[in-house]
Protein backbone atom coordinates (compact mmCIF):
# COMPACT_ATOMS: atom_id res chain seq x y z
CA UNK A 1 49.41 111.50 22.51
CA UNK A 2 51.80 110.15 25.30
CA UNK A 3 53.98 112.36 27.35
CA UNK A 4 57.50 111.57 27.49
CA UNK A 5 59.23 109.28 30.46
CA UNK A 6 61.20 112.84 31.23
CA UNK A 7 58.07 115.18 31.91
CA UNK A 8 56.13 112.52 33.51
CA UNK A 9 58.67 112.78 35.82
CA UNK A 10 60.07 115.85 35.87
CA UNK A 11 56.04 117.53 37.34
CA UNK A 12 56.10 116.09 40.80
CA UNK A 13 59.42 117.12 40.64
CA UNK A 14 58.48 120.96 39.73
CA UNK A 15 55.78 121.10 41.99
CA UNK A 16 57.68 119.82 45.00
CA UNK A 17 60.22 122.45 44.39
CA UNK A 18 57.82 125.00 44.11
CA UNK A 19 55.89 124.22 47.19
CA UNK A 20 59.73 123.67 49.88
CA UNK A 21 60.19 127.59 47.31
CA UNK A 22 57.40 128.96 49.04
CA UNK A 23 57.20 127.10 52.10
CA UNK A 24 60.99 128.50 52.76
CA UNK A 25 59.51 131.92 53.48
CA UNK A 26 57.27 130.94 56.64
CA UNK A 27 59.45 127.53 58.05
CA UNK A 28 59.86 128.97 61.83
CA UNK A 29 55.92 128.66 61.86
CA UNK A 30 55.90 125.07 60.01
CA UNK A 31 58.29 123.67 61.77
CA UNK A 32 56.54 124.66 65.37
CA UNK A 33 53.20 123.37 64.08
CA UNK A 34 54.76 119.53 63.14
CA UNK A 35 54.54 116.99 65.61
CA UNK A 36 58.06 115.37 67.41
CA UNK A 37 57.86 112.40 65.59
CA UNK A 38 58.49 114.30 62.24
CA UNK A 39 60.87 116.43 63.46
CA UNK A 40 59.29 118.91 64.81
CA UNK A 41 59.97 120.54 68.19
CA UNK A 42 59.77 118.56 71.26
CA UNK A 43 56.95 119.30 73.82
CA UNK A 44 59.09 120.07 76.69
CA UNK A 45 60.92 123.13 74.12
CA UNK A 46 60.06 126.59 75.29
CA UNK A 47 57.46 128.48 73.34
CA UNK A 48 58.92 131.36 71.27
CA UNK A 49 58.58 134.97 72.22
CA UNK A 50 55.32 136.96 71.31
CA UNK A 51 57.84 139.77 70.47
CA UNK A 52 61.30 139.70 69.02
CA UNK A 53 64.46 140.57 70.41
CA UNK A 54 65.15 144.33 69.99
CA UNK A 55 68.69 144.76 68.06
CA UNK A 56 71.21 146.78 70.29
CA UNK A 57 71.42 150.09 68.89
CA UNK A 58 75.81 149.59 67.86
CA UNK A 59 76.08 153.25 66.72
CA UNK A 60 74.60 155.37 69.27
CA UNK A 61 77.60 157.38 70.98
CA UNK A 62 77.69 157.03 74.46
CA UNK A 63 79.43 158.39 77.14
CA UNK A 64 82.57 156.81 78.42
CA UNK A 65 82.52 155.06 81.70
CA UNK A 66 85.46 156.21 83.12
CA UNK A 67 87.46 159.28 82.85
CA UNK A 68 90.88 159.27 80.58
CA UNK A 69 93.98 158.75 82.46
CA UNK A 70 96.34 162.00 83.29
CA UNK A 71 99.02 162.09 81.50
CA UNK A 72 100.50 161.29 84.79
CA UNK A 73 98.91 157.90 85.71
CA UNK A 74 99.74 157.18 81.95
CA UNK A 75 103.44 157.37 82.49
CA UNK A 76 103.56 155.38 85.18
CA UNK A 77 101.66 152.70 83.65
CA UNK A 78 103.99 152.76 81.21
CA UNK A 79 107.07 152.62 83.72
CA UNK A 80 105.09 149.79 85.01
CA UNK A 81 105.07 147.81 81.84
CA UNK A 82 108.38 148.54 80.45
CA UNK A 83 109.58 147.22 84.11
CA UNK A 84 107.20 143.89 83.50
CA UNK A 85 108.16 143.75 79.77
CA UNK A 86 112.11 143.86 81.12
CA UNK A 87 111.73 141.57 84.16
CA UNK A 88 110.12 138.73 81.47
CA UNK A 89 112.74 139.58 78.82
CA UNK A 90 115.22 138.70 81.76
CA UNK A 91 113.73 135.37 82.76
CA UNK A 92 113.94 134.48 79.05
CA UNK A 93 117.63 135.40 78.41
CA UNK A 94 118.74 133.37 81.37
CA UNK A 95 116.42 130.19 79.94
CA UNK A 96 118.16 130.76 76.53
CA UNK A 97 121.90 131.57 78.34
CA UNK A 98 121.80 127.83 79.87
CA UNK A 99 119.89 126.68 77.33
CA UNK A 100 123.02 127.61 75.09
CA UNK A 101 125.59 126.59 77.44
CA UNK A 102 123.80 122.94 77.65
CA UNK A 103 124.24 123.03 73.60
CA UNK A 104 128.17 124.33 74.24
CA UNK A 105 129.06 121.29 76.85
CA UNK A 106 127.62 118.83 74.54
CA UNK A 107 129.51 120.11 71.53
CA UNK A 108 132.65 120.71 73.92
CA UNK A 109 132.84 116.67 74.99
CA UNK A 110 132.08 115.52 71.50
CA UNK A 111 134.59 118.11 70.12
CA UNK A 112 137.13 116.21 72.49
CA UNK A 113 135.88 112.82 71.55
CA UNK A 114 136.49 113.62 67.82
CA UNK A 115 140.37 114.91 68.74
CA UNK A 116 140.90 111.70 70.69
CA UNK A 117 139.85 109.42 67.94
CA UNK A 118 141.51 111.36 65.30
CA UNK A 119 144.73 111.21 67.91
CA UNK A 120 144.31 107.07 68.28
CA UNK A 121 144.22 107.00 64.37
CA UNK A 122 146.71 109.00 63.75
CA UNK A 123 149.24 106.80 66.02
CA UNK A 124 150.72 104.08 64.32
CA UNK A 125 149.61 101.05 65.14
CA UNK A 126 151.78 98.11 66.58
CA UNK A 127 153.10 95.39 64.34
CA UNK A 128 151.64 92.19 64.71
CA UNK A 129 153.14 89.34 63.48
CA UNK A 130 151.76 88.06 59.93
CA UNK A 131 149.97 84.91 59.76
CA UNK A 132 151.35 82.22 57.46
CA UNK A 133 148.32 80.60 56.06
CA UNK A 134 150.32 78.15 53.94
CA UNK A 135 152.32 77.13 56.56
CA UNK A 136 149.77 76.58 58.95
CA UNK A 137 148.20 74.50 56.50
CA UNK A 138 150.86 72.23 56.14
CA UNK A 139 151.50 71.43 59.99
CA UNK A 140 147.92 70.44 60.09
């Protein structure tokens, strides 16, 4: 019997996957053992530790630094940023106060320029004389 086109090609498929499968699990120690030109690591990279990093122990409770502030020195770091927060709050109304009266002088002078057309258009204009086409025509 012949084997089908599919499973003739679908073993070196299966057996490739198998073999990068189990050759995921151990790939640190592959990949140091290749040589540069197949992409492995360079000769001038630094050899890897004999021993791993320790993890940092995250919930061990320690003891603070620094005592907590009096209640006190707390106040008056709070005077002293509700001063800062007011002084900057200051500096930004008087930005938006001439940033505002900018945006009122422009809308002032074309508020006049609208009333002075409207005034012009309003006027009635003077009579000019009317041209006589047909008469013209005739002289010519």
């Amino acid at each position: 019997m012949q084997r089908s086109t599919v499973s003739r090609n679908a073993a070196p498929a299966v057996v490739l996957a198998v073999a990068l499968a189990l050759g995921g699990c151990s790939a640190a120690s592959v990949i140091d053992s290749l040589p540069t030109e197949v992409g492995g690591l360079p000769a001038a990279a630094p050899k890897r530790p004999d021993n791993p990093a320790q993890y940092p122990a995250v919930h061990e409770v320690r003891e603070r630094p620094e005592k907590t502030l009096s209640t006190r020195q707390q106040f008056e770091l709070e005077e002293e940023l509700s001063k800062a927060r007011s002084r900057q709050n200051s500096l930004q109304n008087k930005d938006a106060i001439s940033r505002a009266q900018a945006e009122v002088e422009k809308t002032s002078a074309a508020r006049a320029r609208a009333i002075e057309a409207a005034k012009t258009a309003s006027q009635p204009a003077a009579k000019k004389p009317a041209n006589k086409p047909a008469a013209d025509a005739e002289t010519r």
